[in-house]
N, C-alpha and C. Protein backbone atom coordinates (compact mmCIF):
# COMPACT_ATOMS: atom_id res chain seq x y z
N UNK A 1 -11.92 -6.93 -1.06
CA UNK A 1 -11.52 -5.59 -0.73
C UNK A 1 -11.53 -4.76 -2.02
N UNK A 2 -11.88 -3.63 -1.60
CA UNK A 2 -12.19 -2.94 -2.83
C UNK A 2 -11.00 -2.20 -3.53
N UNK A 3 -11.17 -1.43 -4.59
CA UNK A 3 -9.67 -0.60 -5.03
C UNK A 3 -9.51 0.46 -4.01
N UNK A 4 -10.38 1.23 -3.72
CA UNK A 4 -10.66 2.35 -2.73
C UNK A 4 -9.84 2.11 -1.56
N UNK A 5 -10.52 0.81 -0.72
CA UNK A 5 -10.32 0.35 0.61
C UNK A 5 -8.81 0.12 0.39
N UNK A 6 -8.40 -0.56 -0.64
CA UNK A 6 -7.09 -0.72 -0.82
C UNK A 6 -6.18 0.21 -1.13
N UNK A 7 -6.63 0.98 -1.39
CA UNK A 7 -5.60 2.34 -1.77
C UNK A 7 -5.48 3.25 0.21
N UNK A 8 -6.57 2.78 0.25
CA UNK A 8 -6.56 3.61 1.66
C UNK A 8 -5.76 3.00 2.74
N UNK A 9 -5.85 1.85 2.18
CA UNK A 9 -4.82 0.98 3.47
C UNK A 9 -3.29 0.91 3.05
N UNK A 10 -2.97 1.34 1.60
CA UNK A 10 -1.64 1.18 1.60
C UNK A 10 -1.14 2.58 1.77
N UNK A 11 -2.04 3.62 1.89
CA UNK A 11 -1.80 5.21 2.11
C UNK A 11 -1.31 5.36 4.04
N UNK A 12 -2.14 4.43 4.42
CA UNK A 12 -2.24 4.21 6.06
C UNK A 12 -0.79 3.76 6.52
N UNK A 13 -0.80 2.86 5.72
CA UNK A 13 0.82 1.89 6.19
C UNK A 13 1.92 2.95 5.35
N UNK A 14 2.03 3.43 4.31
CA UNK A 14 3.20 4.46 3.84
C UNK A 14 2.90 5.79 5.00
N UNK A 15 1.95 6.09 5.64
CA UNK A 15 2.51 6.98 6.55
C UNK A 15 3.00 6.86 7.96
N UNK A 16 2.67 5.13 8.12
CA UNK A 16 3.30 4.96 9.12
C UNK A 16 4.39 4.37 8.95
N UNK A 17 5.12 3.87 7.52
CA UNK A 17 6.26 3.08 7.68
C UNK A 17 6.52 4.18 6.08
N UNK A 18 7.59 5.74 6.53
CA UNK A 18 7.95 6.28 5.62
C UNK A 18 8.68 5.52 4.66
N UNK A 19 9.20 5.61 3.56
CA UNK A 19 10.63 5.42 2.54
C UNK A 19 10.35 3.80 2.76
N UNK A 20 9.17 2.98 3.12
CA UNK A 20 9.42 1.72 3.04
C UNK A 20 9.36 1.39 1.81
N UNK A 21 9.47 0.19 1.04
CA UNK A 21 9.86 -0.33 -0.32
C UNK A 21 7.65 -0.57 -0.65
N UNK A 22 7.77 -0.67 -1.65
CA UNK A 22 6.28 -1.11 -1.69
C UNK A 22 5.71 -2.70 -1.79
N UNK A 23 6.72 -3.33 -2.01
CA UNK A 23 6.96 -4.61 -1.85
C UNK A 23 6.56 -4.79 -0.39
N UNK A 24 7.49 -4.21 0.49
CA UNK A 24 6.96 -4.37 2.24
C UNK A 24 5.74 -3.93 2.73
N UNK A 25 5.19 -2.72 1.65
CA UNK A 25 4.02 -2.40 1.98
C UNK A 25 2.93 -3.81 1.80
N UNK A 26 2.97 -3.97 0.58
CA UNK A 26 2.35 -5.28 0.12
C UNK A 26 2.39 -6.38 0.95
N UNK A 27 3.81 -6.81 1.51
CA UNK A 27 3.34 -8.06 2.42
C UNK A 27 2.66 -7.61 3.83
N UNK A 28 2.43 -6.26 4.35
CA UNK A 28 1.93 -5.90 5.53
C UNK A 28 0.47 -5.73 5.42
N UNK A 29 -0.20 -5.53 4.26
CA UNK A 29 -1.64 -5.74 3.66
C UNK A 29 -1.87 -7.07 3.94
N UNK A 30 -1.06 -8.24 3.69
CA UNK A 30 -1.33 -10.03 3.34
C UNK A 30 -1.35 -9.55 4.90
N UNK A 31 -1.06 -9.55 5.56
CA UNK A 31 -0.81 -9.56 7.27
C UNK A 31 -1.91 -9.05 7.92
N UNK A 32 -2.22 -7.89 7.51
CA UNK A 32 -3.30 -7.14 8.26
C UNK A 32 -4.79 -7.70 7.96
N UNK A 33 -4.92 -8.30 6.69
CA UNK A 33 -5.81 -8.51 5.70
C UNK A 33 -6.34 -9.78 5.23
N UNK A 34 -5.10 -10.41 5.00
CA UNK A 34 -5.25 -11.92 4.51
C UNK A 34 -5.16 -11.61 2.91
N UNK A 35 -5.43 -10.71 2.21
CA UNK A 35 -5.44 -10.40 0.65
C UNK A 35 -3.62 -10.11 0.10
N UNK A 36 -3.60 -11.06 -0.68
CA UNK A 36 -2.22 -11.13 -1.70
C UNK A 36 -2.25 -9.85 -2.70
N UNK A 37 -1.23 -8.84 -2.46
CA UNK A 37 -1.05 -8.15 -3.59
C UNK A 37 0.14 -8.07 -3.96
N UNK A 38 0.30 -7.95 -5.26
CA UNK A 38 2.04 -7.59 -5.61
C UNK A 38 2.40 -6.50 -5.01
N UNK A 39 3.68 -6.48 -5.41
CA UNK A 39 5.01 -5.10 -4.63
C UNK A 39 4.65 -4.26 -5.93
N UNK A 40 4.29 -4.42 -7.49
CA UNK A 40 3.93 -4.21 -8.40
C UNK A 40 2.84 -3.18 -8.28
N UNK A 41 1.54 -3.81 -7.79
CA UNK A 41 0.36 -3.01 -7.63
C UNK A 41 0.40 -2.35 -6.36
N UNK A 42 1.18 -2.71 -5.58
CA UNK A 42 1.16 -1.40 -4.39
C UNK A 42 1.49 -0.19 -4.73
N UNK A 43 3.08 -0.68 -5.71
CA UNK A 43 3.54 0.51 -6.25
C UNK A 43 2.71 1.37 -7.24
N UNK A 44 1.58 0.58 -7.88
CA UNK A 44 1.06 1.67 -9.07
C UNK A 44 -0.29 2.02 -8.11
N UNK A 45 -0.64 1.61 -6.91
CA UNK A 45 -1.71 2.30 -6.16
C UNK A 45 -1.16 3.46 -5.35
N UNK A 46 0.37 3.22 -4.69
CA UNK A 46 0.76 4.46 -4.54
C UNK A 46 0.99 5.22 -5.60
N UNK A 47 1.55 5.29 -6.65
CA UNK A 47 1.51 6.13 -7.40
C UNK A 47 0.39 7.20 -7.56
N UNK A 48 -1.12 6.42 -8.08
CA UNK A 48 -1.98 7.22 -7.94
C UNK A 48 -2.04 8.01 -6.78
N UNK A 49 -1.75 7.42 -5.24
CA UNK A 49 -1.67 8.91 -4.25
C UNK A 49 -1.18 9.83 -4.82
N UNK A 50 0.30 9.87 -5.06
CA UNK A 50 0.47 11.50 -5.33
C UNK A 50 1.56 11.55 -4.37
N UNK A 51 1.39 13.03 -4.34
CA UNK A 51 2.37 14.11 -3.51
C UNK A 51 1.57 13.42 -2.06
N UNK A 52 0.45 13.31 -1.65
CA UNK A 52 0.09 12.54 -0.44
C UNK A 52 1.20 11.57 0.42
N UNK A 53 1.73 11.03 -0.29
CA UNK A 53 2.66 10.01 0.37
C UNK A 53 3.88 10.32 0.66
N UNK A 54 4.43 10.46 2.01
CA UNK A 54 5.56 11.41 2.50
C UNK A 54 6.61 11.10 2.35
């Protein structure tokens, strides 16, 4: 999975699961996906969203 694809899927899941932790984002990627990411790099891929993320 790419950085792109991955940024897009953790943008998908923060707008459907507001104020969730990014850690939870991360294990719902391993779920949807099968791909391991830290609560770490979710958090610095949301970051790059921005003001995007509600």
């Amino acid at each position: 999975m790419e950085r792109a694809d991955l940024q897009q899927q953790l943008r998908r899941l923060s707008r459907a699961h507001p104020g969730e932790h990014p850690y939870s984002l991360a294990l719902r990627v391993q779920v949807e996906t099968g791909r391991i990411i830290t609560g770490k790099l979710a958090k610095q891929l949301l970051a790059v969203l921005g003001p995007e993320r509600p």
